[in-house]
C-alpha atoms as a PDB file:
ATOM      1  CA  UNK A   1     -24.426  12.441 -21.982  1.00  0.00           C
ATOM      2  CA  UNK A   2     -23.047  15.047 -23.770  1.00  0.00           C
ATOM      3  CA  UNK A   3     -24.824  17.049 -27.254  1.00  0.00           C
ATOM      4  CA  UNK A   4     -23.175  17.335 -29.884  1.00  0.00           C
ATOM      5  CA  UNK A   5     -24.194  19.121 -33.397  1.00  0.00           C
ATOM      6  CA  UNK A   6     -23.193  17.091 -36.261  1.00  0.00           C
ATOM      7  CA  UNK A   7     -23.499  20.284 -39.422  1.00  0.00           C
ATOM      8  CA  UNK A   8     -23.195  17.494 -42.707  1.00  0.00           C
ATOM      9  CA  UNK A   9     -25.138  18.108 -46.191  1.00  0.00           C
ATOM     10  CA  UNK A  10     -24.799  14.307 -47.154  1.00  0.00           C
ATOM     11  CA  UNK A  11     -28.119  12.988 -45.785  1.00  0.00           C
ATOM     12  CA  UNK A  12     -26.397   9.789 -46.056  1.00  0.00           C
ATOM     13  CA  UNK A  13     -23.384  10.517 -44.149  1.00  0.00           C
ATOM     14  CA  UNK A  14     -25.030  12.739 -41.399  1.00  0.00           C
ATOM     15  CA  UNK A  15     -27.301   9.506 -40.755  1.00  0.00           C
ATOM     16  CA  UNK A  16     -24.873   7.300 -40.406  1.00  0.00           C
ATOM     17  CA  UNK A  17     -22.175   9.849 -38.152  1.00  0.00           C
ATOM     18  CA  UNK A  18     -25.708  10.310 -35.895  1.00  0.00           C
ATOM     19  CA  UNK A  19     -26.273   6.441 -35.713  1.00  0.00           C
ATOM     20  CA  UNK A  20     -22.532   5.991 -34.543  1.00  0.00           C
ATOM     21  CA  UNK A  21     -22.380   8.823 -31.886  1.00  0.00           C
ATOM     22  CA  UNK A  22     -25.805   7.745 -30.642  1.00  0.00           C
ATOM     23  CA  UNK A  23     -24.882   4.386 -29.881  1.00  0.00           C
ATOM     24  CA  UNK A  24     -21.365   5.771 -28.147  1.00  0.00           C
ATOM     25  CA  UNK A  25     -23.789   7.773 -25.483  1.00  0.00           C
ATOM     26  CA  UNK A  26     -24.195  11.071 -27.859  1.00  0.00           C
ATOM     27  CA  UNK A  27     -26.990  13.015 -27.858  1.00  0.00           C
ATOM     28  CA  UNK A  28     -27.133  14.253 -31.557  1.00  0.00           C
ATOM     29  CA  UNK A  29     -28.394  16.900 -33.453  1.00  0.00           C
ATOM     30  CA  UNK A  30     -28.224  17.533 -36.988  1.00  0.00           C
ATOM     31  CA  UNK A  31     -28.386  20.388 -39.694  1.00  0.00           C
ATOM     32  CA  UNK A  32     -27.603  20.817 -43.300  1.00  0.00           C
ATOM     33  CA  UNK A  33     -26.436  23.843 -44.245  1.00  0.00           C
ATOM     34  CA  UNK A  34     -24.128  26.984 -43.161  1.00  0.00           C
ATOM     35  CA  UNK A  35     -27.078  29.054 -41.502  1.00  0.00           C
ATOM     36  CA  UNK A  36     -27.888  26.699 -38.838  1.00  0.00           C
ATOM     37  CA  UNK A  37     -24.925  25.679 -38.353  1.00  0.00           C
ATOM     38  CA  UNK A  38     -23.899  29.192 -37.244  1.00  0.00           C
ATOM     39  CA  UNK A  39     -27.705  29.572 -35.344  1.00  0.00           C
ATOM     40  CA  UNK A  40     -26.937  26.165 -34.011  1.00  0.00           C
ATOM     41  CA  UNK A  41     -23.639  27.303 -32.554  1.00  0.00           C
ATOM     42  CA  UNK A  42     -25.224  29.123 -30.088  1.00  0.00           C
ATOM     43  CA  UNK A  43     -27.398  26.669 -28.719  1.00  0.00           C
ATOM     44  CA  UNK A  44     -24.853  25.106 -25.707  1.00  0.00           C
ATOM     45  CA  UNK A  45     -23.378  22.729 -27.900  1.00  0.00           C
ATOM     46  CA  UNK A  46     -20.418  20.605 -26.575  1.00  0.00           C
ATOM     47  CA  UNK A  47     -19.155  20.087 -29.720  1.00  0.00           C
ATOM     48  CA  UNK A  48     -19.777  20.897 -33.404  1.00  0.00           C
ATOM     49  CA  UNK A  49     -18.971  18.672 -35.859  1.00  0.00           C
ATOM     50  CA  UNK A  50     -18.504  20.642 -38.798  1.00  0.00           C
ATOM     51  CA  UNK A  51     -17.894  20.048 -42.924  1.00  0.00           C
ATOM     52  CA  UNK A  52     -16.137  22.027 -45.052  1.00  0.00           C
ATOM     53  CA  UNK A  53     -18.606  22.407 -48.013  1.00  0.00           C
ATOM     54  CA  UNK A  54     -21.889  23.234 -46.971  1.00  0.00           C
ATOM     55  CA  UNK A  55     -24.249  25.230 -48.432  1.00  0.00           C
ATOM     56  CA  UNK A  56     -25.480  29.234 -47.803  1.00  0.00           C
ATOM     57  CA  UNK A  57     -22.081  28.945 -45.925  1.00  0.00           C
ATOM     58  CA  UNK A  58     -18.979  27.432 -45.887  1.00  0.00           C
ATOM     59  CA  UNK A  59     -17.460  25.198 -43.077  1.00  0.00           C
ATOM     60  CA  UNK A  60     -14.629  28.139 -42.358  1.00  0.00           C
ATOM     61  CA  UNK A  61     -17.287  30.692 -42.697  1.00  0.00           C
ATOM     62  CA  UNK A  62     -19.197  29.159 -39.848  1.00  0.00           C
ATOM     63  CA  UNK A  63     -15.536  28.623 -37.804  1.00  0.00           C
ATOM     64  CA  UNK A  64     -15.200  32.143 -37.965  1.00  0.00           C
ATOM     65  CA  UNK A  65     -18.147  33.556 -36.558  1.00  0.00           C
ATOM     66  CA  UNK A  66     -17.737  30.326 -34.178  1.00  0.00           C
ATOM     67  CA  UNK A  67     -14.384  31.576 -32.907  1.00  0.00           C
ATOM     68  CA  UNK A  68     -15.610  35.491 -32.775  1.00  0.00           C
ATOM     69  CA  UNK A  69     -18.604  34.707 -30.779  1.00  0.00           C
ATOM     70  CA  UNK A  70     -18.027  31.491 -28.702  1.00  0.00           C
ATOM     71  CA  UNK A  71     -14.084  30.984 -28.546  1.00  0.00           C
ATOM     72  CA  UNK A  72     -14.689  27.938 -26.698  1.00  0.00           C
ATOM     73  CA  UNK A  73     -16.812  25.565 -28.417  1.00  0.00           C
ATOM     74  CA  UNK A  74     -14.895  22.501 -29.570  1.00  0.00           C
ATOM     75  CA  UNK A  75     -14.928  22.105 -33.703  1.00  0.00           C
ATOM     76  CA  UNK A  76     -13.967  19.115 -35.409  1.00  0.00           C
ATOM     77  CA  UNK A  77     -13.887  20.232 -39.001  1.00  0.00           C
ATOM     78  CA  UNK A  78     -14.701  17.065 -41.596  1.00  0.00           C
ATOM     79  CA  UNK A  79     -13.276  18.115 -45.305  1.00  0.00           C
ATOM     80  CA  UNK A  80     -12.957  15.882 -48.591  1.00  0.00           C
ATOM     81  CA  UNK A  81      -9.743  17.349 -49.255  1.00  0.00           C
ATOM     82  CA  UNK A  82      -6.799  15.596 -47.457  1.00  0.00           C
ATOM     83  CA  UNK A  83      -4.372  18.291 -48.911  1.00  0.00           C
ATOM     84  CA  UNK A  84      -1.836  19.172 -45.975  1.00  0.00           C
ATOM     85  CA  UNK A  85      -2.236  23.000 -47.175  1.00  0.00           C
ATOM     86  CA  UNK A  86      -5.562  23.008 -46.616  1.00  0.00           C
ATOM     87  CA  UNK A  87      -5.999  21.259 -43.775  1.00  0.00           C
ATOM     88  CA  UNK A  88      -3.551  23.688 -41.801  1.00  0.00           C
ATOM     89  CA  UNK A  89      -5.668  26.563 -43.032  1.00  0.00           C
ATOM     90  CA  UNK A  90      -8.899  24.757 -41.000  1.00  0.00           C
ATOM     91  CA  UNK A  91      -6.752  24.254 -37.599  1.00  0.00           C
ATOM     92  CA  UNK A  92      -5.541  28.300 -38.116  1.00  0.00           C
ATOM     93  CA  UNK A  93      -8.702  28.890 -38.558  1.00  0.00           C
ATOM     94  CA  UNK A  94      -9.825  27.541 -35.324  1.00  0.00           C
ATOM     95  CA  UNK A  95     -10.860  24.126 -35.410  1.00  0.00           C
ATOM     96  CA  UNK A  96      -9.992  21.848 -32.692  1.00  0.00           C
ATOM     97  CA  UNK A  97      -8.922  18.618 -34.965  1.00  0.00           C
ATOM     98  CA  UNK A  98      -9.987  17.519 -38.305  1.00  0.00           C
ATOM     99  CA  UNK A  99     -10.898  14.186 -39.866  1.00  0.00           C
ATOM    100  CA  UNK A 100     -10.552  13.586 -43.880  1.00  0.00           C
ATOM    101  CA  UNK A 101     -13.132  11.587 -45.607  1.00  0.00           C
ATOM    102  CA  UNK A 102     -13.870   8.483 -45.985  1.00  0.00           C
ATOM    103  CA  UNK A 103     -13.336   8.104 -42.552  1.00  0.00           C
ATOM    104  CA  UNK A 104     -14.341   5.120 -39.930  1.00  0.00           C
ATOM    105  CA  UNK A 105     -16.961   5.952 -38.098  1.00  0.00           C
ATOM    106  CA  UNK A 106     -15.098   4.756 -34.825  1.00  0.00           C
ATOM    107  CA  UNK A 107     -12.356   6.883 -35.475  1.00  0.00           C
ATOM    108  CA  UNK A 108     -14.886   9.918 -35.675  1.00  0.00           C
ATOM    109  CA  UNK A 109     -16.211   9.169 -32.205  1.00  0.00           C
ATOM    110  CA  UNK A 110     -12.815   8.477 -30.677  1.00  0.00           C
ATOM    111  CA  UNK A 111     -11.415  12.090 -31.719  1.00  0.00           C
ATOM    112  CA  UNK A 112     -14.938  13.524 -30.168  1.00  0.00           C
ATOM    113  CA  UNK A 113     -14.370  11.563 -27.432  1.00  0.00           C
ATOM    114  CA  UNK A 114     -10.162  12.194 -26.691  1.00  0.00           C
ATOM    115  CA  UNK A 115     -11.752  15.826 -27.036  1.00  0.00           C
ATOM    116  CA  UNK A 116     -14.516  16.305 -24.857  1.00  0.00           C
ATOM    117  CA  UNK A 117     -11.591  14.531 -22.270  1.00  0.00           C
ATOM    118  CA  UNK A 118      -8.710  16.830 -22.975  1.00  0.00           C
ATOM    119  CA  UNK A 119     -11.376  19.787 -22.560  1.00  0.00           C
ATOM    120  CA  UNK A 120     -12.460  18.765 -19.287  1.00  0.00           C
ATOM    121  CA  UNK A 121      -9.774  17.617 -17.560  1.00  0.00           C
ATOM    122  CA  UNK A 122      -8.335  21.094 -17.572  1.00  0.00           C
ATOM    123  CA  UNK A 123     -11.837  22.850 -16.950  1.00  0.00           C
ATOM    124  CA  UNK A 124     -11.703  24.512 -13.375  1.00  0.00           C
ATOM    125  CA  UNK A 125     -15.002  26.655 -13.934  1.00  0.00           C
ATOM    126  CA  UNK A 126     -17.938  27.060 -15.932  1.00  0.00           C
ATOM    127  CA  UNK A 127     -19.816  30.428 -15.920  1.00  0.00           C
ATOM    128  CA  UNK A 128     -23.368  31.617 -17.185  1.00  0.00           C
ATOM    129  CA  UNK A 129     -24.984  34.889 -16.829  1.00  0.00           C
ATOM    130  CA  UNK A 130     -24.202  36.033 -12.897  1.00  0.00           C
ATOM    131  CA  UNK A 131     -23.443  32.430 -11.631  1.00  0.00           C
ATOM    132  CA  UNK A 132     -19.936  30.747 -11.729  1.00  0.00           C
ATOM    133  CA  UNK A 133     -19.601  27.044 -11.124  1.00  0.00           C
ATOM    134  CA  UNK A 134     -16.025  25.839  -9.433  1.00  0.00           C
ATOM    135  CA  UNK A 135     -15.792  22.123 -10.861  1.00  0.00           C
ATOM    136  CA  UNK A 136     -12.949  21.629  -8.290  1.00  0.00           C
ATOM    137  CA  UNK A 137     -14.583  23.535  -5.335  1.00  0.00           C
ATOM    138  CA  UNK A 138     -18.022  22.261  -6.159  1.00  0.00           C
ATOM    139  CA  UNK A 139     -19.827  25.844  -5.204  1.00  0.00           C
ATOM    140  CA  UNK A 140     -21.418  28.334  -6.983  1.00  0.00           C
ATOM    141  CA  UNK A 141     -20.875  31.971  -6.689  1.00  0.00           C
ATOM    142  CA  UNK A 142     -23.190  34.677  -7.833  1.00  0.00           C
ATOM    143  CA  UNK A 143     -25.473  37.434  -6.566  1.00  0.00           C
ATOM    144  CA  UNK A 144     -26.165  35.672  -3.221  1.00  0.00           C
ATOM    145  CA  UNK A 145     -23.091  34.958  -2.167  1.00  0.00           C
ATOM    146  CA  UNK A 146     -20.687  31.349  -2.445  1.00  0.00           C
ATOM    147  CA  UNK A 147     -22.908  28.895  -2.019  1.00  0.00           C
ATOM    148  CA  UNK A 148     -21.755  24.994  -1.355  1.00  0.00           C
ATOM    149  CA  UNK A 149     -24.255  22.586  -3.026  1.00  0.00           C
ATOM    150  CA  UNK A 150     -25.348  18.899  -2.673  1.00  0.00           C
ATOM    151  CA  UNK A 151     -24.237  16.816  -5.531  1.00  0.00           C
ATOM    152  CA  UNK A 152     -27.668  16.387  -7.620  1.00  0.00           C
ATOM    153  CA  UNK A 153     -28.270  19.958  -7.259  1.00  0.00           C
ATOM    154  CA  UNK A 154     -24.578  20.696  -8.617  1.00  0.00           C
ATOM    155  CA  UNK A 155     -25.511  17.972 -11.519  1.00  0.00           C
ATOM    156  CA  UNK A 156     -28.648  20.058 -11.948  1.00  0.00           C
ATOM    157  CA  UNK A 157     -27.076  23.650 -12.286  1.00  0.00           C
ATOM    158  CA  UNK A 158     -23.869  22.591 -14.282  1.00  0.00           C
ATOM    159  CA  UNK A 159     -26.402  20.939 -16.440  1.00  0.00           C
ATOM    160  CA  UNK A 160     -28.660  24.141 -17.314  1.00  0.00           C
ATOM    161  CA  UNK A 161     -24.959  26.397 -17.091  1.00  0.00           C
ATOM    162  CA  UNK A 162     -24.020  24.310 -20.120  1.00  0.00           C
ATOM    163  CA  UNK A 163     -27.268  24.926 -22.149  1.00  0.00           C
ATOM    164  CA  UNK A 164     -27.876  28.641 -21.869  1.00  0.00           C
ATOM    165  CA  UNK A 165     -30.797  29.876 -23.496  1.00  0.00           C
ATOM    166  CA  UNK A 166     -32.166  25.922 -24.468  1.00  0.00           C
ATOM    167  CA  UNK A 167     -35.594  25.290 -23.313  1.00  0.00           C
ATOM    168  CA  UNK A 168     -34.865  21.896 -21.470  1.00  0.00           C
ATOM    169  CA  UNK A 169     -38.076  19.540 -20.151  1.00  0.00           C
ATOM    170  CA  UNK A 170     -38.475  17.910 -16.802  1.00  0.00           C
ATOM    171  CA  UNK A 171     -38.060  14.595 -19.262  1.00  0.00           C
ATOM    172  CA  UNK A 172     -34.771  15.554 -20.353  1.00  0.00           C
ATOM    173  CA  UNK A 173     -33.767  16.698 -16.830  1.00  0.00           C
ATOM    174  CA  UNK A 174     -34.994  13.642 -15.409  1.00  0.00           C
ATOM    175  CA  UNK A 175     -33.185  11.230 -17.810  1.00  0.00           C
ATOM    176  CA  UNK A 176     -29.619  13.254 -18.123  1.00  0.00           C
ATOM    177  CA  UNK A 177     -29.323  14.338 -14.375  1.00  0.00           C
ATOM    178  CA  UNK A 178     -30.861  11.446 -12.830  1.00  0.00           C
ATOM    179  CA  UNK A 179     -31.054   8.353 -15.186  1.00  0.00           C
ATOM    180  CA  UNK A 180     -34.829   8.215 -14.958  1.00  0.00           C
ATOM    181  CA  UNK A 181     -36.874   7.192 -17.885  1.00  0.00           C
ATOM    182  CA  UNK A 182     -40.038   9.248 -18.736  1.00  0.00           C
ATOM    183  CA  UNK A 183     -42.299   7.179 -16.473  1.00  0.00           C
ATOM    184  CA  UNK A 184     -40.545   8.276 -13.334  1.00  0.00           C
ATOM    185  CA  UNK A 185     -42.501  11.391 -11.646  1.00  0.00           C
ATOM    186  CA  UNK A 186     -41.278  14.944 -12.621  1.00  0.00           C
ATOM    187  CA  UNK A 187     -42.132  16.359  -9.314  1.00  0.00           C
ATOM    188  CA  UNK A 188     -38.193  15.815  -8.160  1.00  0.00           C
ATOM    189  CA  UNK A 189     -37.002  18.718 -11.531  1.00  0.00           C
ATOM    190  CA  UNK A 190     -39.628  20.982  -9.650  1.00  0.00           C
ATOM    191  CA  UNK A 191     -38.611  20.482  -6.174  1.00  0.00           C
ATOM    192  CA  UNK A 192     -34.651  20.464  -6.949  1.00  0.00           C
ATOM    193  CA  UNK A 193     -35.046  23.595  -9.158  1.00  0.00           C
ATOM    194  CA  UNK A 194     -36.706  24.808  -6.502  1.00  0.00           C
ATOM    195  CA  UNK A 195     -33.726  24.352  -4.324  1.00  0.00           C
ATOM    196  CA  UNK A 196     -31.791  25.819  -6.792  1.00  0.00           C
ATOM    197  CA  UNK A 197     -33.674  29.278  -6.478  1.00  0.00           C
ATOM    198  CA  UNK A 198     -33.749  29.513  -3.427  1.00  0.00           C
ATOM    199  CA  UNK A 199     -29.863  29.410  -3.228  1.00  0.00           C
ATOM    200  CA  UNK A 200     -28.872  30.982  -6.137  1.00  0.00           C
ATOM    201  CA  UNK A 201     -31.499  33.715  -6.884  1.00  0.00           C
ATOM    202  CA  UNK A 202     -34.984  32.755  -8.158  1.00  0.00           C
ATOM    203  CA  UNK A 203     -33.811  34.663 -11.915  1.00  0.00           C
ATOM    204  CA  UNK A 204     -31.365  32.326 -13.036  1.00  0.00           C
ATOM    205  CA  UNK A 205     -34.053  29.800 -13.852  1.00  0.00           C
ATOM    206  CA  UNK A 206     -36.811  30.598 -15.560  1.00  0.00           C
ATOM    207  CA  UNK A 207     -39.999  28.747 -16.143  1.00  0.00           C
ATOM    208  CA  UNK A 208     -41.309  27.535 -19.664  1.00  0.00           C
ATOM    209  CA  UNK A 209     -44.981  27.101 -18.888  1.00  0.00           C
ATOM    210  CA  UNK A 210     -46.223  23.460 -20.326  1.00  0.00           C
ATOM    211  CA  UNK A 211     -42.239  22.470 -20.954  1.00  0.00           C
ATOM    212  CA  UNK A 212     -39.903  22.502 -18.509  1.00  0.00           C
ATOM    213  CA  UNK A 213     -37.198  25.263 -17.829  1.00  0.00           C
ATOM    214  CA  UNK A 214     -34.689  27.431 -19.332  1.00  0.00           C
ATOM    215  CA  UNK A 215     -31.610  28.843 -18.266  1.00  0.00           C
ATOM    216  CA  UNK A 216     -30.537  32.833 -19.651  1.00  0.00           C
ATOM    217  CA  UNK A 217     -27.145  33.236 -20.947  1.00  0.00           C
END
């Protein structure tokens, strides 16, 4: 499952973009103005969908401090205004694609989707603080060395690389990583992160007492 930040004004709209992405497999977030969006940016995102007009901050205004401080994160950039001129100013900007409104809601999660593909097909690493993470390899590398790793504890760690900084609970862990619902024991997060420690360095995971766990970035 991958989370995605939907940044939409229109209470209406956002609902139903969040209703449509959460039935594709979507985790979804949601905020409602230019200020989050930015703050939100930061949050290990795998993709922001962002409009043009918001409030306390534009939709470019956000895509620029987007692109100066995580060059990376996919942006599909929503605007009202199908004007060709325009449009080619959001994609110079930085945005990955852009979709005009009205727009089908199966057309917005089939450009997320041909995205989050195109992105990851040609993704050979993922890094976070001292670790590295070879997709192809299937190792880590950091401050103890390369280190081959089972594939739940590979699911595990790429999981937390991608969400620097987000508190994430033995819940979430157990449902995303493992496909457990909440009534399955969270011992296994503790003993796997456990694992995890010992192999990687007990400092790239930290624990969030009474929550879960937490990656730094």
């Amino acid at each position: 499952m991958t989370n995605l930040l939907i940044a939409e004004d229109d209470d209406h709209l956002a609902a139903l973009m969040i209703r449509a992405l959460s039935r594709a497999g979507h985790r979804v977030d949601r905020v409602d103005n230019g200020a989050a969006a930015i703050a939100g940016s930061t949050q290990g995102y795998d993709l922001i969908v962002l409009d043009v007009g918001l409030p306390s901050a534009t939709g470019l205004e956000v895509l620029s401090h987007i692109r100066r401080h995580s060059p990376a994160l996919p942006v599909l950039l929503v605007t009202a205004d199908n004007d060709p001129d325009h449009i080619v100013e959001g994609l110079k900007a930085g945005a990955d694609d852009y979709i005009t409104k009205p727009f089908g809601f199966n057309e917005l999660v089939a450009r997320i989707e041909t995205r989050l593909r195109s992105i990851r097909s040609t993704e050979t690493v993922v890094a976070c603080g001292s670790l590295t993470l070879d997709l192809v390899n299937r190792t880590v590398s950091g401050p103890h060395g390369l280190v081959d790793l089972p594939s739940r504890e590979f699911a595990l760690l790429e999981y937390f690389m991608r969400r620097p900084d987000q508190v994430l609970s033995r819940e979430q862990l157990l449902h995303e990583v493992w496909g457990y619902d909440s009534e399955t024991s969270s011992n296994v997060v503790d003993v796997y992160v456990r694992y995890l420690r010992q192999k990687t360095g007990a400092e790239c995971i930290r624990s969030v007492r009474g929550v879960g766990y937490l990656m730094p970035g």
